[in-house]
PDB file of N, CA and C in Angstrom:
ATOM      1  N   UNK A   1     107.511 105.519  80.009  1.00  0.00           N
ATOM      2  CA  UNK A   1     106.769 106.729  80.281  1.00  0.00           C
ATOM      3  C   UNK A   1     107.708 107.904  80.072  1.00  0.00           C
ATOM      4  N   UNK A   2     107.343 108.860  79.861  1.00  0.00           N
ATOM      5  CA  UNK A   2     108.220 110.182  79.276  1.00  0.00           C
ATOM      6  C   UNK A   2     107.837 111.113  80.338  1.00  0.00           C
ATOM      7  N   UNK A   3     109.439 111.537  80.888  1.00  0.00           N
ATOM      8  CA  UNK A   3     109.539 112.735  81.640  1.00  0.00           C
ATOM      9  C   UNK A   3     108.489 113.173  82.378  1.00  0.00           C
ATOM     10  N   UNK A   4     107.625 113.912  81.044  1.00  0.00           N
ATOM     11  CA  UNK A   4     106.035 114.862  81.656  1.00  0.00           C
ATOM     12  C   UNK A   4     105.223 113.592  82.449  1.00  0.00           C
ATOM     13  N   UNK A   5     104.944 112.336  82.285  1.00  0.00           N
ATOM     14  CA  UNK A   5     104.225 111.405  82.833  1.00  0.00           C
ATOM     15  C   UNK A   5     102.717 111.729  82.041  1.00  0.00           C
ATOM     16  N   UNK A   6     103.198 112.385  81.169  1.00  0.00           N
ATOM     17  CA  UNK A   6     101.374 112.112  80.265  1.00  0.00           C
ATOM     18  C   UNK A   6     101.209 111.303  79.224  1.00  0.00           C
ATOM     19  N   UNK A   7     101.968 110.833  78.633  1.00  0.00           N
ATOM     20  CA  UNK A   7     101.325 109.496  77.745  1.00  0.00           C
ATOM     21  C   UNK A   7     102.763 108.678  77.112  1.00  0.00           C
ATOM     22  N   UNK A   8     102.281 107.535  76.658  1.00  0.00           N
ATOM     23  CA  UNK A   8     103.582 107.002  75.849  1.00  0.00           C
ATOM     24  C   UNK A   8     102.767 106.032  74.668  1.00  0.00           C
ATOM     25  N   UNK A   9     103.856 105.208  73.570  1.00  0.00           N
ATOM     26  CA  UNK A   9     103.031 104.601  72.994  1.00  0.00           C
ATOM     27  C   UNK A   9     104.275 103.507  72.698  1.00  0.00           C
ATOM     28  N   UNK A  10     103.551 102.444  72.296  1.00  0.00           N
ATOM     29  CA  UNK A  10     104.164 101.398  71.698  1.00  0.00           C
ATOM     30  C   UNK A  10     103.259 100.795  70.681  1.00  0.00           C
ATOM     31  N   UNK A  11     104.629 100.578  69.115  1.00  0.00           N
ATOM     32  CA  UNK A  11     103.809 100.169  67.842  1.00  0.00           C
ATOM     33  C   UNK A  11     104.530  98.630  68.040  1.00  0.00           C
ATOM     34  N   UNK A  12     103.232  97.847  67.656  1.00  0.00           N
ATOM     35  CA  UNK A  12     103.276  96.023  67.573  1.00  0.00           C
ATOM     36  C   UNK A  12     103.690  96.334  66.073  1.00  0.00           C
ATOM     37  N   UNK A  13     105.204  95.247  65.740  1.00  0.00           N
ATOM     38  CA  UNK A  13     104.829  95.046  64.734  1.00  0.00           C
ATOM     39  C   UNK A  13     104.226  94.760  63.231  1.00  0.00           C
ATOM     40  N   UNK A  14     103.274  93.751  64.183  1.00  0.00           N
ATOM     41  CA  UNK A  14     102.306  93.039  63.800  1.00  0.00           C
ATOM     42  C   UNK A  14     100.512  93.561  63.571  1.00  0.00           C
ATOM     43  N   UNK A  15     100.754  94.956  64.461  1.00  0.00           N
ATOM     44  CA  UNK A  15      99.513  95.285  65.348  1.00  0.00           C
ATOM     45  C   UNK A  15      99.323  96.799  65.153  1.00  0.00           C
ATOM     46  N   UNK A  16      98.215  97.035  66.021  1.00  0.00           N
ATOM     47  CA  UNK A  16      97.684  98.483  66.052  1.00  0.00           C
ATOM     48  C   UNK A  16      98.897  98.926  66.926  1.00  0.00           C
ATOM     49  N   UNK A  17      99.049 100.722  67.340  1.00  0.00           N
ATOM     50  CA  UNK A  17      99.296 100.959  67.942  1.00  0.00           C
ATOM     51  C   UNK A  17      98.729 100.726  69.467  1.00  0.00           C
ATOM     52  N   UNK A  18      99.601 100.503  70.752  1.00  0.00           N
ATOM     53  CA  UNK A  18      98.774 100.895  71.819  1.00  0.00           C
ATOM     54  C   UNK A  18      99.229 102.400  72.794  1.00  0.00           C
ATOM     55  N   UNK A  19      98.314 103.338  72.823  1.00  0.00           N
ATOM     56  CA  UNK A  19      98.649 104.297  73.573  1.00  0.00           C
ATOM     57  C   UNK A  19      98.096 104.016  74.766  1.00  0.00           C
ATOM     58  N   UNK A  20      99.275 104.707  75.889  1.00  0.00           N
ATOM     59  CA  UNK A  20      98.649 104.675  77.257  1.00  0.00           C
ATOM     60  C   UNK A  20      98.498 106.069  77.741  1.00  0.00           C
ATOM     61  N   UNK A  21      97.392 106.620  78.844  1.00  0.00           N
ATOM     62  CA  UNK A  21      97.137 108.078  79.490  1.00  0.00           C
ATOM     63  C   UNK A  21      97.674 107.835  80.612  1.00  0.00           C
ATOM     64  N   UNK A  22      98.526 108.209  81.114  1.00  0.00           N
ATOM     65  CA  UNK A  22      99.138 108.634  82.444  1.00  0.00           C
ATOM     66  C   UNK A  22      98.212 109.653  83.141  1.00  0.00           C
ATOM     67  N   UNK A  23      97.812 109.640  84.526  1.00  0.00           N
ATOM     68  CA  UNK A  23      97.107 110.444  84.923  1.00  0.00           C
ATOM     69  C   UNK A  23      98.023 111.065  86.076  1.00  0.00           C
ATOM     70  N   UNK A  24      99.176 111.816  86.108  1.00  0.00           N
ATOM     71  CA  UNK A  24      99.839 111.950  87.584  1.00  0.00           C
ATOM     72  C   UNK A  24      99.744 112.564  88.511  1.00  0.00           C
ATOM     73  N   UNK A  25      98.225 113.492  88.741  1.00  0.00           N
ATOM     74  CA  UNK A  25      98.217 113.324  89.793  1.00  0.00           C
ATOM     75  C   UNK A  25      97.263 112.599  90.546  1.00  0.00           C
ATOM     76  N   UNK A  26      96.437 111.551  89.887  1.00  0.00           N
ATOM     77  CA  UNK A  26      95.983 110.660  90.692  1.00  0.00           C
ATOM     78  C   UNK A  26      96.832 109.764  90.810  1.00  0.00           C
ATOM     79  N   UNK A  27      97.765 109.599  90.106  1.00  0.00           N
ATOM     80  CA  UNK A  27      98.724 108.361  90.623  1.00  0.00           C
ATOM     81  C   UNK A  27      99.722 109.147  91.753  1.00  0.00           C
ATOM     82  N   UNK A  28     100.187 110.267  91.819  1.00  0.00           N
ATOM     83  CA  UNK A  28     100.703 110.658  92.979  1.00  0.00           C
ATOM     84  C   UNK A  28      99.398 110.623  94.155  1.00  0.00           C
ATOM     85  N   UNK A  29      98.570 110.654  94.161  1.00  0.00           N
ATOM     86  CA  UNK A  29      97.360 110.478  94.878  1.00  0.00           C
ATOM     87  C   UNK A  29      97.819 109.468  95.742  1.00  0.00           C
ATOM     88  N   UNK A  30      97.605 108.429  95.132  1.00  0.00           N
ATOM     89  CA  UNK A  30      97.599 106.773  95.407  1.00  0.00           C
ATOM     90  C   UNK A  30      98.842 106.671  95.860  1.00  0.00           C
ATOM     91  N   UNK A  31      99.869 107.149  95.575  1.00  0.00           N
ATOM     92  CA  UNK A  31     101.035 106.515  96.212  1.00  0.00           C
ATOM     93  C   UNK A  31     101.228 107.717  97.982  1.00  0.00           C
ATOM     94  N   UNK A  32     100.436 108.189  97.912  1.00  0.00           N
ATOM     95  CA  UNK A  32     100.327 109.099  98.943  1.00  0.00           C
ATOM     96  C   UNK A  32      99.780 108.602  99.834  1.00  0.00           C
ATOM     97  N   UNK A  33      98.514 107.333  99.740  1.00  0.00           N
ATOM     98  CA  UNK A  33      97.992 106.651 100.730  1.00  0.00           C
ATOM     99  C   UNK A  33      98.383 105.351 100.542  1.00  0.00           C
ATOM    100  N   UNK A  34      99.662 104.976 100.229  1.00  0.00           N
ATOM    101  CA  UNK A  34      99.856 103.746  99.815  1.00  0.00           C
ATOM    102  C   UNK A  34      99.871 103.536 102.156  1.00  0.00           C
ATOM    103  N   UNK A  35      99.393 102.088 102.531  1.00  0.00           N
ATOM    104  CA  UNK A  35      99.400 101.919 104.164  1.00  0.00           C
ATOM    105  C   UNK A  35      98.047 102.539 104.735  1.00  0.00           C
ATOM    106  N   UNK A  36      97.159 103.122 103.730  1.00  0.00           N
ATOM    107  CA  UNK A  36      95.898 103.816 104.044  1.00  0.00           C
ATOM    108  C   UNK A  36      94.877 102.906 104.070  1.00  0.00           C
ATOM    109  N   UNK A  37      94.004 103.522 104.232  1.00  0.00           N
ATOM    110  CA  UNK A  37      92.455 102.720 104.109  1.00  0.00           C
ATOM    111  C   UNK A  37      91.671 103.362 103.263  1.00  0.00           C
ATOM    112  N   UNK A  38      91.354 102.492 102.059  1.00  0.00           N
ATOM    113  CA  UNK A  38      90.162 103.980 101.024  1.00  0.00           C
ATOM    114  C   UNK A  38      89.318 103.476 100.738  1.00  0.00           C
ATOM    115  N   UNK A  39      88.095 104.351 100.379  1.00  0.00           N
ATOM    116  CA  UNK A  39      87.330 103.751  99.158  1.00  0.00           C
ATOM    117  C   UNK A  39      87.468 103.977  97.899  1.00  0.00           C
ATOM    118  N   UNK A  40      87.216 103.565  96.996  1.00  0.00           N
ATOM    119  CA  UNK A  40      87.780 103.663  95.401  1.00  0.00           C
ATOM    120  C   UNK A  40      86.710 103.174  94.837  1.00  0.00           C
ATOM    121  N   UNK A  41      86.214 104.769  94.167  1.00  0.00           N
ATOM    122  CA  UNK A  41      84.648 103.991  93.260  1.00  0.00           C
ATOM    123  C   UNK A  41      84.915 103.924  91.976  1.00  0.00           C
ATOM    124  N   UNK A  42      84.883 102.565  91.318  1.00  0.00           N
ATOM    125  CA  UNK A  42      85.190 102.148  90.195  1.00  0.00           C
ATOM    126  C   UNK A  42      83.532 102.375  89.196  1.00  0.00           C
ATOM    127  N   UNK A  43      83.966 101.977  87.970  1.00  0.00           N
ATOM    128  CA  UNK A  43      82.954 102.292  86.706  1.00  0.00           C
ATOM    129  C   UNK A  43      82.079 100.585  87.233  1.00  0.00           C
ATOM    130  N   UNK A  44      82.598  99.773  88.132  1.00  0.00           N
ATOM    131  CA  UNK A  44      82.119  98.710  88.418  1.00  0.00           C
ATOM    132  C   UNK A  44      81.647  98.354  89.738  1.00  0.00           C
ATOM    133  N   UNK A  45      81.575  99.282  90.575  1.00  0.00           N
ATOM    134  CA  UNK A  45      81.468  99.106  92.316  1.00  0.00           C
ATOM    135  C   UNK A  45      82.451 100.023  93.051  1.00  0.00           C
ATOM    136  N   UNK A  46      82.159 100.309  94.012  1.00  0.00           N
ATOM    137  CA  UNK A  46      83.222 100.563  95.303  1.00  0.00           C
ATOM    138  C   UNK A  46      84.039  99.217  95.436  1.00  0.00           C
ATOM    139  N   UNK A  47      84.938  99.890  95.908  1.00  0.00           N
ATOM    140  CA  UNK A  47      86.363  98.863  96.263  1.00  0.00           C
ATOM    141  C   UNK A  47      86.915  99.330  98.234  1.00  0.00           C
ATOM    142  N   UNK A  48      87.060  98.697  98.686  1.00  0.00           N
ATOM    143  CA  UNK A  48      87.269  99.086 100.316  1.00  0.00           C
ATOM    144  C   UNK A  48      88.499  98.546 100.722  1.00  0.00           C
ATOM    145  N   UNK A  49      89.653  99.326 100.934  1.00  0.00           N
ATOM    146  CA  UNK A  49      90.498  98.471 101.511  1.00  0.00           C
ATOM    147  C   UNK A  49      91.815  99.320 101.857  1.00  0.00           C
ATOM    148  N   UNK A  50      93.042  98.580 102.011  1.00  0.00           N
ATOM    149  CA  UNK A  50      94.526  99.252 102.357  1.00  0.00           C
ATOM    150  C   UNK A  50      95.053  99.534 100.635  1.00  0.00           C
ATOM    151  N   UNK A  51      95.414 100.504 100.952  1.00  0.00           N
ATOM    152  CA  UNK A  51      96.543 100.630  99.330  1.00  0.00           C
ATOM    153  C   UNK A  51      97.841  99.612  99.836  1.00  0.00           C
ATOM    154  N   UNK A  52      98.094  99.232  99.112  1.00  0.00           N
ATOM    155  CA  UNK A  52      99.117  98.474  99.263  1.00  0.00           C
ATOM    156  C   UNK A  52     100.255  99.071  98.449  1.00  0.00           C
ATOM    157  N   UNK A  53      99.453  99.284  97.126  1.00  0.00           N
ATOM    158  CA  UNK A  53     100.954  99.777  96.265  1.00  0.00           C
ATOM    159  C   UNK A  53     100.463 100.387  94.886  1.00  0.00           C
ATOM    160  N   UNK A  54     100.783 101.531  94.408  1.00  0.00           N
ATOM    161  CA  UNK A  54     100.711 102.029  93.367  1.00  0.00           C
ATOM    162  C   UNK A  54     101.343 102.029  91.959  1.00  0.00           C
ATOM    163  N   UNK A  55     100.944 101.948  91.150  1.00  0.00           N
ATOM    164  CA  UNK A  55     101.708 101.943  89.542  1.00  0.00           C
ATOM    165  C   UNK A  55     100.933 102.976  88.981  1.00  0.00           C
ATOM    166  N   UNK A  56     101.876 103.318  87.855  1.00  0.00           N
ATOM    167  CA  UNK A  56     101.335 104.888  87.122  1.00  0.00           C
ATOM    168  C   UNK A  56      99.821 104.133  86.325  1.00  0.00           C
ATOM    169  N   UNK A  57      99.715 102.465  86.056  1.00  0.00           N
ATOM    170  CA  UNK A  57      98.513 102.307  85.266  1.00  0.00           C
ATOM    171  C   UNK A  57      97.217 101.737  86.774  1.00  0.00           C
ATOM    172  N   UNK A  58      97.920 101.066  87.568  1.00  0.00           N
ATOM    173  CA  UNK A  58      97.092 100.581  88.721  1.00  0.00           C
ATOM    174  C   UNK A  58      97.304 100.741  89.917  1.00  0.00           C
ATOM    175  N   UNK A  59      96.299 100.128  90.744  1.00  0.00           N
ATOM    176  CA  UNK A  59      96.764 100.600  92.116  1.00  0.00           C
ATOM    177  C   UNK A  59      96.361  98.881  92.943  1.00  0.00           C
ATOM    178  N   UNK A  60      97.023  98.311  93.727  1.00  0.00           N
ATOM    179  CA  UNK A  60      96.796  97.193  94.603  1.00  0.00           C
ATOM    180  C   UNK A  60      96.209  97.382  95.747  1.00  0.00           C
ATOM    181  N   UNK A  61      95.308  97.223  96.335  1.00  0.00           N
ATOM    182  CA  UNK A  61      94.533  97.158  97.143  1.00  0.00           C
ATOM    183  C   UNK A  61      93.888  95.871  97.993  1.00  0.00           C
ATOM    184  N   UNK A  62      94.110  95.944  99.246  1.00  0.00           N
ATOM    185  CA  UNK A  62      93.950  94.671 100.088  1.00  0.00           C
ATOM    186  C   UNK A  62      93.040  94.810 101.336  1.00  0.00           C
ATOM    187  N   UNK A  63      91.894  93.873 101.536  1.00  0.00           N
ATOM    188  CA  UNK A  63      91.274  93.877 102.122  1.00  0.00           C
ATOM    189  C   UNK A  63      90.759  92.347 102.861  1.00  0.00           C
ATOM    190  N   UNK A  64      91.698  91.893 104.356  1.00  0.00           N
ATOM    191  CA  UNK A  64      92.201  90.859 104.386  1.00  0.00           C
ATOM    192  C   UNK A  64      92.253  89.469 103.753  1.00  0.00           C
ATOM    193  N   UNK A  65      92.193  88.936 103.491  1.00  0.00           N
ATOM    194  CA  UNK A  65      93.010  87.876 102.187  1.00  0.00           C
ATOM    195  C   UNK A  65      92.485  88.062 101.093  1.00  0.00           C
ATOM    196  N   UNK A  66      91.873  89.293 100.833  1.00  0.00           N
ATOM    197  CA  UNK A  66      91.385  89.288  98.946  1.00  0.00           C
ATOM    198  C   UNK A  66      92.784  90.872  98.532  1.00  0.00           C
ATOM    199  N   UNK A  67      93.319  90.408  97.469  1.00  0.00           N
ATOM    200  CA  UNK A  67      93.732  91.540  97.010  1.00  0.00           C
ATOM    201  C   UNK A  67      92.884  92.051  95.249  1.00  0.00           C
ATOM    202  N   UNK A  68      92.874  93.308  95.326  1.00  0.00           N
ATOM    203  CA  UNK A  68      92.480  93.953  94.156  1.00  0.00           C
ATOM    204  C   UNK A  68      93.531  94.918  93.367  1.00  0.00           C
ATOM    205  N   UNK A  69      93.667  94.405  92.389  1.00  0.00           N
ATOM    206  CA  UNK A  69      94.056  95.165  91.287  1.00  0.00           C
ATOM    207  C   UNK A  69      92.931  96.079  90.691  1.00  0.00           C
ATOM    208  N   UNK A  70      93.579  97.167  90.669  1.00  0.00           N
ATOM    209  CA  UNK A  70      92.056  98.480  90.131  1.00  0.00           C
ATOM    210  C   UNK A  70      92.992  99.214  88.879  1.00  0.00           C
ATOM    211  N   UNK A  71      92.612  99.294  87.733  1.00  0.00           N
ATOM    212  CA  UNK A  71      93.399 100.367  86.956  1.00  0.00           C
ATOM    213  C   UNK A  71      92.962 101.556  86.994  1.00  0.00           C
ATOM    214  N   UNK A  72      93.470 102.444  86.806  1.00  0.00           N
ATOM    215  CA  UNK A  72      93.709 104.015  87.127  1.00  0.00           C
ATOM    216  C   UNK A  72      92.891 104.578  86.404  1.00  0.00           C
ATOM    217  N   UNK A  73      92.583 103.880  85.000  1.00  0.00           N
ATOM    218  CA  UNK A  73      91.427 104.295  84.168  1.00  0.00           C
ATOM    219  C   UNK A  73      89.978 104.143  84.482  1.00  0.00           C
ATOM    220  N   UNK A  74      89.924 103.184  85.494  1.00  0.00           N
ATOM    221  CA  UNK A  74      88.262 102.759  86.002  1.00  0.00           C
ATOM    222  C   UNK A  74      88.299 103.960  87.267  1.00  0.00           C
ATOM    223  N   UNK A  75      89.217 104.035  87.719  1.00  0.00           N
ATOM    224  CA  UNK A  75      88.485 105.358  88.753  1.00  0.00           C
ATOM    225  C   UNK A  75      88.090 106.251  88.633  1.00  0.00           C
ATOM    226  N   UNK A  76      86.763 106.361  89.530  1.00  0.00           N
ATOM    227  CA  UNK A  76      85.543 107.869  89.661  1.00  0.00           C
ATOM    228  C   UNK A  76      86.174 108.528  90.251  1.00  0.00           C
ATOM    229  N   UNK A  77      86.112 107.988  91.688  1.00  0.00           N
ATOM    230  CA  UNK A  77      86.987 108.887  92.796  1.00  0.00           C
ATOM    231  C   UNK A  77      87.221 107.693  93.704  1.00  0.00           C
ATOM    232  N   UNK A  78      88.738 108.460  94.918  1.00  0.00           N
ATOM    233  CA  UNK A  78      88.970 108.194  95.829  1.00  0.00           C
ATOM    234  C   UNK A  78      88.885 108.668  97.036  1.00  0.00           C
ATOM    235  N   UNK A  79      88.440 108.175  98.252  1.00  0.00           N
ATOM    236  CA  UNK A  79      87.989 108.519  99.512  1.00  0.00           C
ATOM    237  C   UNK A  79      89.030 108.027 100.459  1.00  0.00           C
ATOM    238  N   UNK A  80      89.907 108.606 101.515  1.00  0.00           N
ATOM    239  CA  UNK A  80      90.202 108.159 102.560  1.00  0.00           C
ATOM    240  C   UNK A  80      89.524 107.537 103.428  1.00  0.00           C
ATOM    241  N   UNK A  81      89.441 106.456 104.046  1.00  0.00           N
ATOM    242  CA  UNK A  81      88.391 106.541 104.905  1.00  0.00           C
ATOM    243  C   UNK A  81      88.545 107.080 106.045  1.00  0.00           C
ATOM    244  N   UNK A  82      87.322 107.468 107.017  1.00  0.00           N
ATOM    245  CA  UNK A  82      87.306 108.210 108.203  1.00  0.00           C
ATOM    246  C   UNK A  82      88.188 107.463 109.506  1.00  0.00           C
ATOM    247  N   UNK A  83      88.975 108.146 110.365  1.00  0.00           N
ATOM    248  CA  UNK A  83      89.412 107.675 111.156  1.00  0.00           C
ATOM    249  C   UNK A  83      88.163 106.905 112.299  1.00  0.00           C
ATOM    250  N   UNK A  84      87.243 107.270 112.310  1.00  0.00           N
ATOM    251  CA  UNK A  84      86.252 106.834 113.185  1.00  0.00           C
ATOM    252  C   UNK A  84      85.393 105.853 112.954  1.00  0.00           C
ATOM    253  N   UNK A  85      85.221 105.472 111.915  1.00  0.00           N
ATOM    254  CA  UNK A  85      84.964 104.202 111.493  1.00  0.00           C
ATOM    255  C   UNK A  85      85.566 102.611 112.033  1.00  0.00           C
TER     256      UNK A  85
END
């Protein structure tokens, strides 16, 4: 990843290029509630759980013995959840 945290690329030999989008400040987002409780609405469902741990492409998420891997590209939005819940 380069400095700015907005994109990088790698050429396959063999292959197409692959470019990646860095999004940083939703990934500073995520590492901000990493020990939190969120919701995370994906292009596929809500997701409910603890952040566990952030990467500039995904975020880990645990919700007792299931963990989720979510990439950074499927997120709508993220919700803290309410303390009162």
């Amino acid at each position: 990843m380069y400095p700015n945290g907005m994109m990088y690329s790698q050429r396959s030999p063999n292959g197409p290029m692959q470019v990646v989008l860095v999004e940083p400040y939703v990934y500073a987002t995520l590492r901000s509630l990493i020990g939190k409780r969120v919701v995370i609405d994906t292009s596929r469902g809500p997701v409910n759980g603890t952040v566990a741990d952030a990467k500039p492409d995904h975020v880990v998420v645990q919700e007792y013995d299931s963990t989720f891997f979510v990439r950074i590209s499927e997120i709508v939005w993220i919700m803290p959840e309410s303390k009162n819940q």
